[in-house]
C-alpha atoms as a PDB file:
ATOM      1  CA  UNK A   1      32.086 -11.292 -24.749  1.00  0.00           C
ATOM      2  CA  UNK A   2      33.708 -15.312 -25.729  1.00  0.00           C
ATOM      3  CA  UNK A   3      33.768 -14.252 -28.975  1.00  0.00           C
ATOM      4  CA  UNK A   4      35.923 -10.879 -27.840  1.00  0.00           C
ATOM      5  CA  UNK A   5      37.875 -12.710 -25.108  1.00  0.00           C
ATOM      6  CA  UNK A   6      38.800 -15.230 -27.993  1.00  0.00           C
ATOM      7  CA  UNK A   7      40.019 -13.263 -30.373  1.00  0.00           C
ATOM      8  CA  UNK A   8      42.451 -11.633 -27.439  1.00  0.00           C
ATOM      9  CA  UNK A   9      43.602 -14.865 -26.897  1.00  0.00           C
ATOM     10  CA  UNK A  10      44.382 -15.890 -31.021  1.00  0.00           C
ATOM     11  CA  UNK A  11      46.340 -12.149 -31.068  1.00  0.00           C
ATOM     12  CA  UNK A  12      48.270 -12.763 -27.896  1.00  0.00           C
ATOM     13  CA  UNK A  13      49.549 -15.986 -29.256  1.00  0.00           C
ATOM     14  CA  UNK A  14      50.171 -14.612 -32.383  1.00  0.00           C
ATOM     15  CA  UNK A  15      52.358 -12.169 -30.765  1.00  0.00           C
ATOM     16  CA  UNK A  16      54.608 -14.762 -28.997  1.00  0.00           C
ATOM     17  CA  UNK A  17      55.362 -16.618 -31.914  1.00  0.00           C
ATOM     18  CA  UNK A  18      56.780 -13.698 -33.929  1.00  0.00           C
ATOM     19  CA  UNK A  19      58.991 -12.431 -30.845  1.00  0.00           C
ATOM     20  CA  UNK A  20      60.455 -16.052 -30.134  1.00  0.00           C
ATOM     21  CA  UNK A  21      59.977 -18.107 -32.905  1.00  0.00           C
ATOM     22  CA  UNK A  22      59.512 -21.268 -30.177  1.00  0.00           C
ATOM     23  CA  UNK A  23      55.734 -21.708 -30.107  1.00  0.00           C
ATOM     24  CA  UNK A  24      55.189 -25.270 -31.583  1.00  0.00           C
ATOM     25  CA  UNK A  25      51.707 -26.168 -32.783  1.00  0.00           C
ATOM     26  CA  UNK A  26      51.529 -28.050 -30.471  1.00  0.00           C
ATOM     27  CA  UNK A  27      51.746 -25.185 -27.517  1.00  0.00           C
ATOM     28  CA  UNK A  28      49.497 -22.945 -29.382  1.00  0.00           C
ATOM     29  CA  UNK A  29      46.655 -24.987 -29.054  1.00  0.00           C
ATOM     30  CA  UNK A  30      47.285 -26.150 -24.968  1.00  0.00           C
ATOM     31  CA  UNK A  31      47.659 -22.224 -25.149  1.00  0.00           C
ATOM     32  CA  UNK A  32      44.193 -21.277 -26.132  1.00  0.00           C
ATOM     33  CA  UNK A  33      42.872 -24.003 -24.886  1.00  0.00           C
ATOM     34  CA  UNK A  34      43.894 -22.830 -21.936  1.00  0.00           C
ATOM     35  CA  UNK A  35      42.437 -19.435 -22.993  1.00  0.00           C
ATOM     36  CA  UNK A  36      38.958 -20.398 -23.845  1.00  0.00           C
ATOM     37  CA  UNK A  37      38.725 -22.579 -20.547  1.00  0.00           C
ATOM     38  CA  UNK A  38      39.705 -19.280 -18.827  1.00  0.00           C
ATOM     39  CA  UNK A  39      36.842 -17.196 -20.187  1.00  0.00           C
ATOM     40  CA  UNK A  40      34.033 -19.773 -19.800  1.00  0.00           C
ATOM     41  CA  UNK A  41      35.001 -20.043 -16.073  1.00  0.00           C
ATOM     42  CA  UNK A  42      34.824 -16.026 -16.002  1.00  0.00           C
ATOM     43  CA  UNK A  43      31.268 -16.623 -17.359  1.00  0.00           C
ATOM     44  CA  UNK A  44      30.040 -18.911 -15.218  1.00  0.00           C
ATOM     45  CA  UNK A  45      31.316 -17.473 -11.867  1.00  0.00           C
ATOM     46  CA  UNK A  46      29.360 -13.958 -13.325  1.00  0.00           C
ATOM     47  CA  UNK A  47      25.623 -16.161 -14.063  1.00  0.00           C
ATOM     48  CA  UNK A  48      26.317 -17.820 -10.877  1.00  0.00           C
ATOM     49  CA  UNK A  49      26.298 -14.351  -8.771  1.00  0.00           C
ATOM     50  CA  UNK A  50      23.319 -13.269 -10.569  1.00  0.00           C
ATOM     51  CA  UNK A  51      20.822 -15.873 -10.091  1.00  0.00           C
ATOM     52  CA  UNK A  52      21.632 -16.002  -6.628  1.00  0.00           C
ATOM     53  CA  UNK A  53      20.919 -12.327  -6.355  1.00  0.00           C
ATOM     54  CA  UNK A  54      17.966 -13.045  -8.027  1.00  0.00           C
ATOM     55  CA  UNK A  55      16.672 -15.806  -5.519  1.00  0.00           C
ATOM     56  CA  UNK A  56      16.482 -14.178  -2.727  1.00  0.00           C
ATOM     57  CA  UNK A  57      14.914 -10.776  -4.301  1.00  0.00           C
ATOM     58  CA  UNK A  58      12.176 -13.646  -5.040  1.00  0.00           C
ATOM     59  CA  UNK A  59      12.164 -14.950  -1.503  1.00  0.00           C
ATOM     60  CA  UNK A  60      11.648 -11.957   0.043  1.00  0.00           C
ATOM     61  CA  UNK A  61       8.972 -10.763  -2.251  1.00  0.00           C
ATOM     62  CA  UNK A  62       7.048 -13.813  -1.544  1.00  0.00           C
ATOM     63  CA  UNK A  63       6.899 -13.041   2.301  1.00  0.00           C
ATOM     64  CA  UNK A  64       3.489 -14.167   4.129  1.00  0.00           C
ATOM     65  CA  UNK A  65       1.688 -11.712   6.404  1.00  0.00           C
ATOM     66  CA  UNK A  66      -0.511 -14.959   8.173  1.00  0.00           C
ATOM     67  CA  UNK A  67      -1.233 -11.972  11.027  1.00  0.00           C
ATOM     68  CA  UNK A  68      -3.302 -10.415   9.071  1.00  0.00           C
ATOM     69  CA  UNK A  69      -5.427 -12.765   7.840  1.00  0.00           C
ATOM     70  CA  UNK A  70      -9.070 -11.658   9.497  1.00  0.00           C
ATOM     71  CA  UNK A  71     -11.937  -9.627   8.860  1.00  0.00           C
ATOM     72  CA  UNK A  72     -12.027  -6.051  10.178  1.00  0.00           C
ATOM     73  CA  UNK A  73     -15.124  -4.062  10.864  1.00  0.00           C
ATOM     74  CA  UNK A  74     -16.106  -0.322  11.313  1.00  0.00           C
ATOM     75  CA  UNK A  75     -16.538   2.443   9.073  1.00  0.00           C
ATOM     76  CA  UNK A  76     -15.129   4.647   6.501  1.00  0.00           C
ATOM     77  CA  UNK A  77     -16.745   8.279   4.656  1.00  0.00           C
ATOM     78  CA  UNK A  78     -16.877   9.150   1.453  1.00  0.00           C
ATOM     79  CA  UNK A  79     -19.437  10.802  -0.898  1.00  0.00           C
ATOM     80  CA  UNK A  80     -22.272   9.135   0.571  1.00  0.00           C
ATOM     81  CA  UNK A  81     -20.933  10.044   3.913  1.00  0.00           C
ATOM     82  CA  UNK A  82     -20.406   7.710   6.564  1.00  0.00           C
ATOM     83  CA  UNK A  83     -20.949   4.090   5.541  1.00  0.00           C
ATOM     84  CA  UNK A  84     -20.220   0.589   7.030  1.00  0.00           C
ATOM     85  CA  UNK A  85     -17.178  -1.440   5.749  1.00  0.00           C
ATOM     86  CA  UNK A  86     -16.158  -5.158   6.417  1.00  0.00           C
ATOM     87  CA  UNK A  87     -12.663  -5.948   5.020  1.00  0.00           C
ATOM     88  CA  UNK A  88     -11.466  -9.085   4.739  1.00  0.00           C
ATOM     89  CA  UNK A  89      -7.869 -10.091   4.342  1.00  0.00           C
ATOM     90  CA  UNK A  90      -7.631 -13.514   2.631  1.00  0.00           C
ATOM     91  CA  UNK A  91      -4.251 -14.432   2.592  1.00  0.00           C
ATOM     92  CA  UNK A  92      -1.002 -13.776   0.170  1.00  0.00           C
ATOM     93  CA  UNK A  93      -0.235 -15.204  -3.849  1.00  0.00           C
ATOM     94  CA  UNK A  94       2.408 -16.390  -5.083  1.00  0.00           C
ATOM     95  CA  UNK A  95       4.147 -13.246  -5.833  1.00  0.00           C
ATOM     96  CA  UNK A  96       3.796 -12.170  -2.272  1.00  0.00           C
ATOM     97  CA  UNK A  97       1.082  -9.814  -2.646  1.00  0.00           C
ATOM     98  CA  UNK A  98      -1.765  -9.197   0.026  1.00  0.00           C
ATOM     99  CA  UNK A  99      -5.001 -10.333  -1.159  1.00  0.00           C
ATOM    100  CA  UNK A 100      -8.702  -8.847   0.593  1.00  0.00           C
ATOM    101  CA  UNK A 101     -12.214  -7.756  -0.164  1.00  0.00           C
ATOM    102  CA  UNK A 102     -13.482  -4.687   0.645  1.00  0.00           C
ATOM    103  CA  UNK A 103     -17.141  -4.966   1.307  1.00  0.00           C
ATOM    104  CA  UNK A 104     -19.297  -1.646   2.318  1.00  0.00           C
ATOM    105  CA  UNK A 105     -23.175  -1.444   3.110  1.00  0.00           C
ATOM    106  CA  UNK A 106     -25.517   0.791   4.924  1.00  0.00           C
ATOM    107  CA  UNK A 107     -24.609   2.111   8.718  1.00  0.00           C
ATOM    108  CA  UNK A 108     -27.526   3.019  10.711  1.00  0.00           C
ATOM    109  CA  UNK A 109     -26.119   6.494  10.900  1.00  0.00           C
ATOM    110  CA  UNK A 110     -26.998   6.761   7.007  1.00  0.00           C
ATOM    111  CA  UNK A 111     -29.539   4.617   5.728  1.00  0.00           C
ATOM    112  CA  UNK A 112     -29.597   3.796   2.216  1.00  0.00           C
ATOM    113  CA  UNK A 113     -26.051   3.741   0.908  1.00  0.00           C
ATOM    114  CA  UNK A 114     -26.395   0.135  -0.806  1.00  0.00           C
ATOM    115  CA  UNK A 115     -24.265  -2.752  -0.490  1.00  0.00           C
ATOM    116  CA  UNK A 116     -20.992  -3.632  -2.873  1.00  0.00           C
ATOM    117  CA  UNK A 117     -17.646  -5.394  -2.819  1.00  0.00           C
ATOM    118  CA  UNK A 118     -14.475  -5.628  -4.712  1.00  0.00           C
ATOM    119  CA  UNK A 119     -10.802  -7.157  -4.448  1.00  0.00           C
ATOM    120  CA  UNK A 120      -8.256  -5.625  -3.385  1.00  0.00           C
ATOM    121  CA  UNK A 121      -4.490  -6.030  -3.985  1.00  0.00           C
ATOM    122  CA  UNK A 122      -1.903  -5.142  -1.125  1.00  0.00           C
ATOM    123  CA  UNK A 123       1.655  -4.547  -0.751  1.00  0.00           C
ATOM    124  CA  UNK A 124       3.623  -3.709   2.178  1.00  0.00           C
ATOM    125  CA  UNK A 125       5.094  -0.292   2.208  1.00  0.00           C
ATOM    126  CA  UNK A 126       6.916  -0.033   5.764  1.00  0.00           C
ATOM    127  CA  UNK A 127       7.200  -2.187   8.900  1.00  0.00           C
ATOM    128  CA  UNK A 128       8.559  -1.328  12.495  1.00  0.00           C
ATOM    129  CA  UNK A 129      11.201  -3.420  14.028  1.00  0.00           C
ATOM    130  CA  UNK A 130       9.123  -5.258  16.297  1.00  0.00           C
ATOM    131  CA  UNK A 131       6.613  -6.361  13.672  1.00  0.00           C
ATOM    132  CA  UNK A 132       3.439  -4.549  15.941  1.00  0.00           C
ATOM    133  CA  UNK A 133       2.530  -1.745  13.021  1.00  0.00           C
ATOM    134  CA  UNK A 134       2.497  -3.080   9.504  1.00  0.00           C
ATOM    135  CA  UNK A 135       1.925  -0.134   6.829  1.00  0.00           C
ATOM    136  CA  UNK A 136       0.240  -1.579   3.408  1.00  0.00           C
ATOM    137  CA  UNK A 137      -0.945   0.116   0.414  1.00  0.00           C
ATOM    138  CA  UNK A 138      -4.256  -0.840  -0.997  1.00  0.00           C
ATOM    139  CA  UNK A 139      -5.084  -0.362  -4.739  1.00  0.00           C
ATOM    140  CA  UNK A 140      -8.756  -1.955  -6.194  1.00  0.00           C
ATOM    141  CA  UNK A 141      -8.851  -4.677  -8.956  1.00  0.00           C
ATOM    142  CA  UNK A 142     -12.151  -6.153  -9.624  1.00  0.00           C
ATOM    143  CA  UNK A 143     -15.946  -5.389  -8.327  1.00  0.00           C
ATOM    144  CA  UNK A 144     -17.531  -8.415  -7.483  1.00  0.00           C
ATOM    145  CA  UNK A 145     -20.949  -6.334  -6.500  1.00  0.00           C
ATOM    146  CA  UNK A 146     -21.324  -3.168  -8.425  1.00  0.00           C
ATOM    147  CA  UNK A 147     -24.084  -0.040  -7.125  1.00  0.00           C
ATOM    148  CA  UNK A 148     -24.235   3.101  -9.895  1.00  0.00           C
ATOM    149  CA  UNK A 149     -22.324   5.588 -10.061  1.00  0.00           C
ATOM    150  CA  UNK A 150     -20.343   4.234  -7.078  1.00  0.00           C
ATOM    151  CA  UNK A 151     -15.902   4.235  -7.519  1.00  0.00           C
ATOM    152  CA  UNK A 152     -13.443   1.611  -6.314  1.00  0.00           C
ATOM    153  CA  UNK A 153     -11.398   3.533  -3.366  1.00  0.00           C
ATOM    154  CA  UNK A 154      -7.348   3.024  -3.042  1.00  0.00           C
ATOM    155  CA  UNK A 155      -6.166   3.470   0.489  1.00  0.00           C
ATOM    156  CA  UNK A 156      -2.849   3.165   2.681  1.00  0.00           C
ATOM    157  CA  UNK A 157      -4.033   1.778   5.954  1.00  0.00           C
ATOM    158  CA  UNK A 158      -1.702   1.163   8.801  1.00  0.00           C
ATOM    159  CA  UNK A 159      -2.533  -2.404  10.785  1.00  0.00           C
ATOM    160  CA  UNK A 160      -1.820  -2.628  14.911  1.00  0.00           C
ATOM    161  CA  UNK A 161      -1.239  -5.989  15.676  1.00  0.00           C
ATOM    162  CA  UNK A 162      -1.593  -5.511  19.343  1.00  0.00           C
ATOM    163  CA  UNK A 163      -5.160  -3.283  19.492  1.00  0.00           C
ATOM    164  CA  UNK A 164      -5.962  -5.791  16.405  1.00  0.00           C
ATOM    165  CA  UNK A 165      -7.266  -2.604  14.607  1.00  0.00           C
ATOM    166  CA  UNK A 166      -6.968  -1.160  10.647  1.00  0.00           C
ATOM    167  CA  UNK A 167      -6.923   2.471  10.361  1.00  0.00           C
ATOM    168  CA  UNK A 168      -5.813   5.313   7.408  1.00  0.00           C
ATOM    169  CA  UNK A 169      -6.468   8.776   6.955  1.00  0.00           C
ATOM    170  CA  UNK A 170      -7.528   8.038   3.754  1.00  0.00           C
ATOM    171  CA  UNK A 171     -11.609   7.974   3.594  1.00  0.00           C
ATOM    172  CA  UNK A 172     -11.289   8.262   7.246  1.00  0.00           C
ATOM    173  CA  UNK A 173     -11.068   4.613   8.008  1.00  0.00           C
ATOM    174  CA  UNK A 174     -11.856   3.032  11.586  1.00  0.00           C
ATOM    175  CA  UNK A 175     -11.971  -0.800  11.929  1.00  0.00           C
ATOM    176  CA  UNK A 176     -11.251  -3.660  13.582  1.00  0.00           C
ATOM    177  CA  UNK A 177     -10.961  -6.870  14.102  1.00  0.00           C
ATOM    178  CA  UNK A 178     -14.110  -8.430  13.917  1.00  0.00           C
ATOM    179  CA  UNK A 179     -14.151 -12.462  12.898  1.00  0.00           C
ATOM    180  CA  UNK A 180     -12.060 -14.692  11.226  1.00  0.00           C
ATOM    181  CA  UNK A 181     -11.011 -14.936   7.035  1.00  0.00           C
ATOM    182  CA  UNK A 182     -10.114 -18.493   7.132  1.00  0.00           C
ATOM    183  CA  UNK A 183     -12.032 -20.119   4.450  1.00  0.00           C
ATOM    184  CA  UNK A 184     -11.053 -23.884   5.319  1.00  0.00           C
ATOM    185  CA  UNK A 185     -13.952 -23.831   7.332  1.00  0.00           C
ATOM    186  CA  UNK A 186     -16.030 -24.197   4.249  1.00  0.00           C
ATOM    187  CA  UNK A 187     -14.561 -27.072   2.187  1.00  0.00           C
ATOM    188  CA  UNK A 188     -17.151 -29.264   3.388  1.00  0.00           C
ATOM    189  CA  UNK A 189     -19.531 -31.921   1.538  1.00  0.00           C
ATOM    190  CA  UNK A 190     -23.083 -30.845   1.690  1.00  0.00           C
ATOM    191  CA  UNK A 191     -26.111 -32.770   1.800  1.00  0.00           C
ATOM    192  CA  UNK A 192     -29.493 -30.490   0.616  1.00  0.00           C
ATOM    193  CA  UNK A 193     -32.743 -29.191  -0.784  1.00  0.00           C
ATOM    194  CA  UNK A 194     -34.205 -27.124  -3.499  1.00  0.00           C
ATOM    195  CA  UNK A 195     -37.089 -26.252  -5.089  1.00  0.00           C
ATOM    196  CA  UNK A 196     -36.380 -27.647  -8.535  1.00  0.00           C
ATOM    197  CA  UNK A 197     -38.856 -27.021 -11.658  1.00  0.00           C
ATOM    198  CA  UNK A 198     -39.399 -30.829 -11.957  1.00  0.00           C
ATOM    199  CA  UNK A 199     -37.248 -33.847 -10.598  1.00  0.00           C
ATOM    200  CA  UNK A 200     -36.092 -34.833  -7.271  1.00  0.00           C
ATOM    201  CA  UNK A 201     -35.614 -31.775  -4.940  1.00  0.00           C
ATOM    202  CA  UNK A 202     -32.306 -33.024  -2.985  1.00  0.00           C
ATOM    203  CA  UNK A 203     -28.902 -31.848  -4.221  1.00  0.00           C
ATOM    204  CA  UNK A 204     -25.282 -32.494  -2.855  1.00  0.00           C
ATOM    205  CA  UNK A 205     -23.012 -29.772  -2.852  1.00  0.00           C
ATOM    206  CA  UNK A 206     -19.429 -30.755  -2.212  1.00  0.00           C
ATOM    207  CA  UNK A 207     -16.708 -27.385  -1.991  1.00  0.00           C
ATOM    208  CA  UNK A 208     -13.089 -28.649  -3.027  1.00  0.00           C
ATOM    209  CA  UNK A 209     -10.999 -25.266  -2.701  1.00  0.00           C
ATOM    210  CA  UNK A 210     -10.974 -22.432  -1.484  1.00  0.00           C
ATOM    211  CA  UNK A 211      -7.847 -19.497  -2.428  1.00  0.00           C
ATOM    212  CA  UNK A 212      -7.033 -16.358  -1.534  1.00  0.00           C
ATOM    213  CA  UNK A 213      -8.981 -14.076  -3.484  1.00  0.00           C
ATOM    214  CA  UNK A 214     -11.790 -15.635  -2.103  1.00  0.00           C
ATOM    215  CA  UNK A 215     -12.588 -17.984  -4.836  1.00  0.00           C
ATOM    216  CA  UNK A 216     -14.480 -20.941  -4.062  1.00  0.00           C
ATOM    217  CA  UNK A 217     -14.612 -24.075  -6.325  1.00  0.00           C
ATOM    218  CA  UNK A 218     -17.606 -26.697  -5.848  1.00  0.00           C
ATOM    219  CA  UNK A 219     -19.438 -29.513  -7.446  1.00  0.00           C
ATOM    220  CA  UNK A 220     -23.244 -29.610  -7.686  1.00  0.00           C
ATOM    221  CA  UNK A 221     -24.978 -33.042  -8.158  1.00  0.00           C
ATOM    222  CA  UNK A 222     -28.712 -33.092  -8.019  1.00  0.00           C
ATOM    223  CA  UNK A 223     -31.320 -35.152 -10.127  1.00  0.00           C
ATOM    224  CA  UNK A 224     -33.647 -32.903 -12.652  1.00  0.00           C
ATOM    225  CA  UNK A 225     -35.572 -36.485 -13.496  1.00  0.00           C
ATOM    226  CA  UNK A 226     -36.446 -39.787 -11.921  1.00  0.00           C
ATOM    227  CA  UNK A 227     -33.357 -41.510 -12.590  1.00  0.00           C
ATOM    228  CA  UNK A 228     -31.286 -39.217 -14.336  1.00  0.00           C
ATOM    229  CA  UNK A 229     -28.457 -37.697 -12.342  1.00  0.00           C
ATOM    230  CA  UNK A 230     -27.273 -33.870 -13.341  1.00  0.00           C
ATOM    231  CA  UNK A 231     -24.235 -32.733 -12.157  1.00  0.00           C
ATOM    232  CA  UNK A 232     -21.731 -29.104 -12.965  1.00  0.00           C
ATOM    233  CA  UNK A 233     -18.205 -27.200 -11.540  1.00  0.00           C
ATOM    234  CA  UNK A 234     -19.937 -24.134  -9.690  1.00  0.00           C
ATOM    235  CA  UNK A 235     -17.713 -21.441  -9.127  1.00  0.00           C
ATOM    236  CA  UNK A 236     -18.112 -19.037  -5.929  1.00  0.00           C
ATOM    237  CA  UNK A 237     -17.002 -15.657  -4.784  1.00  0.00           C
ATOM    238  CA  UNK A 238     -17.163 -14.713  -1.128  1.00  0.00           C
ATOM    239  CA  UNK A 239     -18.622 -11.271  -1.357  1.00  0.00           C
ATOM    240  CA  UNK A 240     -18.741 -10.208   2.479  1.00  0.00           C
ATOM    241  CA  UNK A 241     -17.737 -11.592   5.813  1.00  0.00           C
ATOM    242  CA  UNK A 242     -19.705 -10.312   8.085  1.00  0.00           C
ATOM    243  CA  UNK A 243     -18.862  -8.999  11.668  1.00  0.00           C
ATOM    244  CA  UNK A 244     -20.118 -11.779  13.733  1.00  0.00           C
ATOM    245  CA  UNK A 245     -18.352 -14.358  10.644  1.00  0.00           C
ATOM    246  CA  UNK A 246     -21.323 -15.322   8.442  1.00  0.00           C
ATOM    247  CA  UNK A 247     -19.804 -15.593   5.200  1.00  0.00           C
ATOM    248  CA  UNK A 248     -21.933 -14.579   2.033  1.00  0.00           C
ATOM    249  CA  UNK A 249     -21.172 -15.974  -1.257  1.00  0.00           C
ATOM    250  CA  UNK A 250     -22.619 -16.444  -4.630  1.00  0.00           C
ATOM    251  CA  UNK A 251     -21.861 -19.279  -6.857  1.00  0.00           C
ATOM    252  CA  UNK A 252     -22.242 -19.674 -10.796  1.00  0.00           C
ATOM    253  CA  UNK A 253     -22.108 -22.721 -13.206  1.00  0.00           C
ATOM    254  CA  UNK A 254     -19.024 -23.375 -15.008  1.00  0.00           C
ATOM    255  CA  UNK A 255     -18.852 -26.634 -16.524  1.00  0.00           C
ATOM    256  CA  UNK A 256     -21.026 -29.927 -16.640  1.00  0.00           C
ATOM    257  CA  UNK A 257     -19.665 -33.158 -15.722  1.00  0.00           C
ATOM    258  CA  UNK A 258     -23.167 -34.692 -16.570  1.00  0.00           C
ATOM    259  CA  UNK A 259     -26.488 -33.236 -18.205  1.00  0.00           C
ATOM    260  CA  UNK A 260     -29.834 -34.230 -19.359  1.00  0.00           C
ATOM    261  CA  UNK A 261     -31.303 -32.482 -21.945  1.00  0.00           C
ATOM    262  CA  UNK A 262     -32.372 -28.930 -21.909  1.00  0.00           C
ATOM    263  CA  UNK A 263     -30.998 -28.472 -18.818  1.00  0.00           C
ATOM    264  CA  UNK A 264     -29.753 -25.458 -17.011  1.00  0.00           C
ATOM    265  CA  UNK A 265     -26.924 -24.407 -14.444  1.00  0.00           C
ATOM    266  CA  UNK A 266     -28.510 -23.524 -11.304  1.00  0.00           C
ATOM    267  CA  UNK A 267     -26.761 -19.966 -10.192  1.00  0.00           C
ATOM    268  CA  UNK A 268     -27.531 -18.679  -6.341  1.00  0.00           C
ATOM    269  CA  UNK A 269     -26.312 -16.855  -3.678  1.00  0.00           C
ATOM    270  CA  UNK A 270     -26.609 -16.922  -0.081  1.00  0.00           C
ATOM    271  CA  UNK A 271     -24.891 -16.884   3.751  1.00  0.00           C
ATOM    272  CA  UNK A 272     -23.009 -19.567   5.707  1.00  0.00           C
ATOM    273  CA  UNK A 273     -22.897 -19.265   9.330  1.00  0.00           C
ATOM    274  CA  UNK A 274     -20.397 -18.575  11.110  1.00  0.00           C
ATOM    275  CA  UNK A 275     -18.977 -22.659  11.461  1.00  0.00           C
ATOM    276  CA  UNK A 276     -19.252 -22.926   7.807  1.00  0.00           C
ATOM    277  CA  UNK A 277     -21.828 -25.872   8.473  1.00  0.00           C
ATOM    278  CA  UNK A 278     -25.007 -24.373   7.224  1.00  0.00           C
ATOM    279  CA  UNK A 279     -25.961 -22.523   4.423  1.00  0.00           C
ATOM    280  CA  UNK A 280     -29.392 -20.430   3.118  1.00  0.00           C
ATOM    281  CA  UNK A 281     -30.830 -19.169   0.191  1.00  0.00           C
ATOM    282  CA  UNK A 282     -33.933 -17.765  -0.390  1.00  0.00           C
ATOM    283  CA  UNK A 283     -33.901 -15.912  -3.752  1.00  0.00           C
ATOM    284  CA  UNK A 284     -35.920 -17.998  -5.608  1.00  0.00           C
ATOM    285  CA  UNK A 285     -33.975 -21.774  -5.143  1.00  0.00           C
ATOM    286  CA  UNK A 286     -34.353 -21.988  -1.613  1.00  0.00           C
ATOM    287  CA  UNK A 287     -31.765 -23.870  -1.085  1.00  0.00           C
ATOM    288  CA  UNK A 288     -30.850 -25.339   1.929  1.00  0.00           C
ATOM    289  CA  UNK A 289     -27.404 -27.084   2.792  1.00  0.00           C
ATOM    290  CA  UNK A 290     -26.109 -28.825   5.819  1.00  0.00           C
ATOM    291  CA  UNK A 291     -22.590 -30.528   6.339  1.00  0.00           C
ATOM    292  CA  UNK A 292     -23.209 -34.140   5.891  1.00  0.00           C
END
């Protein structure tokens, strides 16, 4: 477009000097000087104007729903027929997008459905003037606990702020709000005990962060021989929030910060109560951590 703009301005010039015969060199270059200074203004007015537009398309995009953060309990059918649900809203990324965990087990209507739990990703599809009834479309993105044959489900569920309830048509969906999905509650240093193979059986378990997909980050110290100190980056995924707020979670090893020889991550899940103070495991660790 300078390039076009340019040429206009060389032609135009051109022009004046045949019809009058007056334009000095001089004035032909304050001419498209004047010219050229012309178009870059045009420019920069028209990139100015855009990235504002741009800006606040990104603002608004990145709005927080910090109401909805909670766990909602109830029930939902599908093939298996009626079955229990928790779902947890977590919180919002960066691009403004509803984060949560749906999380389904046995009801005592149908026994035997088993348990399982994947993200889900969330975006706001219509909101009523007074903020009460928030509509959001649900679409699956990762299984954290994966039965046979079982599907991930995509729903549009409609949220009442005021009854504090999450219903859709979709699956036939009936919850509500049940306990709390702030996970602050766990970044907590943890003194504890294991049963190791050899080596002292206390550990220290010390969770640093905590984000909204449920995604926990922690450091495991513990001492696998007299004297030599063991320590690795475990990495956790809350898999269910139950209805009275125990949280379970499972954590794997990521990375050492310091090893002895031969030796191995130590991967285990379990539940926290409800204040985040305690946890239990008893799938072969037993481990057994308390907020120091």
């Amino acid at each position: 477009m300078k390039r076009k703009i340019v040429s206009a301005a060389v032609l135009a010039c051109a022009m004046g000097l045949a019809a009058t015969a007056a334009c000095s060199d001089n004035n032909t270059d304050d001419y498209l000087s004047e010219m050229v200074t012309t178009a870059t203004e045009t420019e920069t007015t028209t990139t100015v104007t855009t990235t504002e537009t741009t800006t606040e398309a990104t603002t608004a995009a990145k709005k927080e729903y910090p109401e909805l953060v909670n766990t909602y309990s109830g029930t939902y059918v599908a093939t298996q027929g009626l079955t229990a649900l928790d779902f947890s809203v977590f919180g919002t990324d960066d691009e403004g997008v509803i984060q949560a965990l749906f999380s389904f087990h046995e009801d005592p209507a149908n026994k035997g459905v088993p348990t399982g739990s994947y993200l889900m990703q969330g975006t706001v599809t219509d909101e009523d003037d007074d903020d009460d009834i928030i509509e959001v479309k649900f679409t699956g993105s990762e299984w954290e606990k994966h039965p046979d044959t079982y599907h991930i489900l995509d729903f549009t569920g409609t949220f009442d702020l005021k009854k504090g309830t999450l219903t859709s048509d979709d699956y036939e969906i009936d919850l509500k709000k049940s306990a709390g999905a702030d996970l602050s509650i766990l970044l907590n240093s943890y003194d504890g005990n294991y049963t190791p193979d050899k080596g002292d059986n206390r550990i220290k378990f010390n969770i640093e962060t905590a984000d909204v997909h449920g995604e926990l980050q922690a450091v495991f110290e513990f001492e696998p021989e007299a004297g030599k100190k063991a320590s690795f980056i475990s990495v956790g995924q809350i898999t269910n929030i139950a209805p009275d707020g125990r949280i379970t979670a499972s954590f794997t090893g990521s990375e050492w910060m310091e090893k002895t020889e031969d030796q191995k991550f130590i991967d285990f899940e379990g539940v926290f109560t409800a204040d985040g103070r305690n946890f239990n495991e008893t799938d072969g660790h037993h481990i057994n951590l308390y907020v120091s």
